[in-house]
Protein backbone atom coordinates (compact mmCIF):
# COMPACT_ATOMS: atom_id res chain seq x y z
CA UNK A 1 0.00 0.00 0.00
CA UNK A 2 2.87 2.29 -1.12
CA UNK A 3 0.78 4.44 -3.60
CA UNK A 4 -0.06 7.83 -3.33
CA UNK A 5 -3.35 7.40 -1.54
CA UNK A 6 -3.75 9.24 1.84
CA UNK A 7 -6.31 6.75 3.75
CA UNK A 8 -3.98 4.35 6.19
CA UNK A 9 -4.99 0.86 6.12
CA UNK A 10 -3.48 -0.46 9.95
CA UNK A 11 -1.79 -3.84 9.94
CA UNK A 12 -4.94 -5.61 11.49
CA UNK A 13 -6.89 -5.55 8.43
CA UNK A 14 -4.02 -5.87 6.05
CA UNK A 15 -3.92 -9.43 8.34
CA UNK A 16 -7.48 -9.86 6.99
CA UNK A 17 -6.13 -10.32 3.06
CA UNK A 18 -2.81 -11.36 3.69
CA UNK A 19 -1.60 -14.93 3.26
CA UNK A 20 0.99 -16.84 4.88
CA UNK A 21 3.88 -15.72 2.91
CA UNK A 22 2.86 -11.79 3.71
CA UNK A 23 1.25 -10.92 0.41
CA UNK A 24 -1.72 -9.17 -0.27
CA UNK A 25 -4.49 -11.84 -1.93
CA UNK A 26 -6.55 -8.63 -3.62
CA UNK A 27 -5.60 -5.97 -5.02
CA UNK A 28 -4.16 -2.77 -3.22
CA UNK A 29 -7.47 0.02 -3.99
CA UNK A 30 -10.02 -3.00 -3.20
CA UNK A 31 -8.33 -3.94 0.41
CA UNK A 32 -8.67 -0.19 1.08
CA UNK A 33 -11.93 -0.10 -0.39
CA UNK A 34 -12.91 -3.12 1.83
CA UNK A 35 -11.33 -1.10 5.05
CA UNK A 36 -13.11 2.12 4.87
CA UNK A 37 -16.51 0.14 4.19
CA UNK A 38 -15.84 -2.00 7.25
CA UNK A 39 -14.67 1.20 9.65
CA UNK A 40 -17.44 2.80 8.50
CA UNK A 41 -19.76 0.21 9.68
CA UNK A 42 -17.76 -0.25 12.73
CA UNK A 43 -18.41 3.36 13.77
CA UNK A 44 -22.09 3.25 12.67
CA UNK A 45 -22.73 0.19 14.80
CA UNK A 46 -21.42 2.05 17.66
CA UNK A 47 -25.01 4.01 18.88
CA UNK A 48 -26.45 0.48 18.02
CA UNK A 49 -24.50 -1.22 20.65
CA UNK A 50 -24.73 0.95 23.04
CA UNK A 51 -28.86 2.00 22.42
CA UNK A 52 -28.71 -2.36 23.17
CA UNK A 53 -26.57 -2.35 26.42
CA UNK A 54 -28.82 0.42 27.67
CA UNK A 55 -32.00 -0.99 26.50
CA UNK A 56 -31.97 -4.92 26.65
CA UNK A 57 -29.14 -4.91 29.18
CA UNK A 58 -27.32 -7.81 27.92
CA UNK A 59 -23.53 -7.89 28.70
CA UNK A 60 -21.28 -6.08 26.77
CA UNK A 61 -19.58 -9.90 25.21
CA UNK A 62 -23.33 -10.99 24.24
CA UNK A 63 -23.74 -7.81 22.20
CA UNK A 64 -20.81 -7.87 20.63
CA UNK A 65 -21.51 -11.76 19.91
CA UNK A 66 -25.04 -11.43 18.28
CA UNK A 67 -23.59 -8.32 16.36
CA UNK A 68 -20.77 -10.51 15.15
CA UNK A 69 -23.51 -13.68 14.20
CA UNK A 70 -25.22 -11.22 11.93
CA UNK A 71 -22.45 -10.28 10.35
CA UNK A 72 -21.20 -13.63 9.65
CA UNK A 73 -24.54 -14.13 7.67
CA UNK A 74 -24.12 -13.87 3.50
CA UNK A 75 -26.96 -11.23 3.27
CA UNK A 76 -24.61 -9.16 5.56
CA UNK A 77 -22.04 -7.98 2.61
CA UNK A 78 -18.56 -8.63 4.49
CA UNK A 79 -16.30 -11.80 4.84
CA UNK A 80 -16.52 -13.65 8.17
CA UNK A 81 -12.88 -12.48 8.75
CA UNK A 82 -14.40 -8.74 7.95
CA UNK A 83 -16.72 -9.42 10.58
CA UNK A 84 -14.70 -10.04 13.08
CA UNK A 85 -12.21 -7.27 12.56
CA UNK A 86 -15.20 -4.79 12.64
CA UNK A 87 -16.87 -6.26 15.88
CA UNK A 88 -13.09 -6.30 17.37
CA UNK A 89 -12.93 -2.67 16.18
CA UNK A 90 -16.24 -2.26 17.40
CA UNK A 91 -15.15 -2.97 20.84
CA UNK A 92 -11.87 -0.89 20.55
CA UNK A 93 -14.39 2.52 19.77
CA UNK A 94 -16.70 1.24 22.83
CA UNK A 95 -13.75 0.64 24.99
CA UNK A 96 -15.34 -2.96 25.76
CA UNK A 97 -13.58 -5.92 26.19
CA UNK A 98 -13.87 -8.29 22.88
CA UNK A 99 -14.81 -11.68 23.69
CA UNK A 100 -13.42 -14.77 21.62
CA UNK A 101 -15.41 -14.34 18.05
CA UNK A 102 -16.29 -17.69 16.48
CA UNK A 103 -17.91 -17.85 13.13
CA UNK A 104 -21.24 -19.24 13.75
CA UNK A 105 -22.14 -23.40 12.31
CA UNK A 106 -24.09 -22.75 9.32
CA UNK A 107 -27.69 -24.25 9.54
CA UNK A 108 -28.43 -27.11 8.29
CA UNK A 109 -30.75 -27.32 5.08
CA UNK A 110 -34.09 -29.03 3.95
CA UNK A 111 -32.03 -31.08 1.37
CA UNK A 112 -29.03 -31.55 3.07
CA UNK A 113 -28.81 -35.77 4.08
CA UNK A 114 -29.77 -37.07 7.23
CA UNK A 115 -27.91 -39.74 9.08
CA UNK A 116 -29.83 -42.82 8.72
CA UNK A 117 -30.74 -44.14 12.06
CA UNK A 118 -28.16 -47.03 13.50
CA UNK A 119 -30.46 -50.18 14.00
């Protein structure tokens, strides 16, 4: 990210499309395309979280959780590894502790096949 563009992309999300060996898997304008989409959403999710923590009064980790779940869905627009570095920037702008994120099992479907019953 050596070009002539002013908008900083920190190392965490770099991690986010970096492989093993260090490189970049997309292309340079897209990763910081993907990061100023994803802070963006970080810091609009912000008054969400906390309009939840003073409404519902779940714990801080739960919010963050469910907020995390929906973001791991397809519909939601970002990779699961997008989701997690918003909900663990999330927490940074809150100043709440992130919890361990885990991608959520995906559902099971109508025409996926069953075990057949031992007998």
């Amino acid at each position: 990210m050596d070009d002539d563009n002013q908008i900083h992309v920190p190392p965490s999300f770099m991690a986010v499309y970096t492989n093993a060996r260090g490189r970049l898997t997309e292309r340079a304008d897209t990763v910081r395309t993907r990061y100023e989409l994803c802070e963006d959403l970080a810091g609009h999710l912000v008054e969400h979280a906390q309009t939840l923590y003073h409404v519902q009064a779940p714990s801080e980790s739960e919010i963050l959780s469910r907020i995390h779940a929906g973001l791991c869905t397809a519909e939601s627009g970002v990779s699961v590894a997008e989701a997690t570095w918003i909900v663990t920037r999330l927490a940074e702008l809150l100043a709440w502790q992130c919890p361990a994120l885990v991608a959520p099992q995906p559902e099971p479907t109508d025409d996926a096949p069953q075990p057949s019953p031992a007998g």
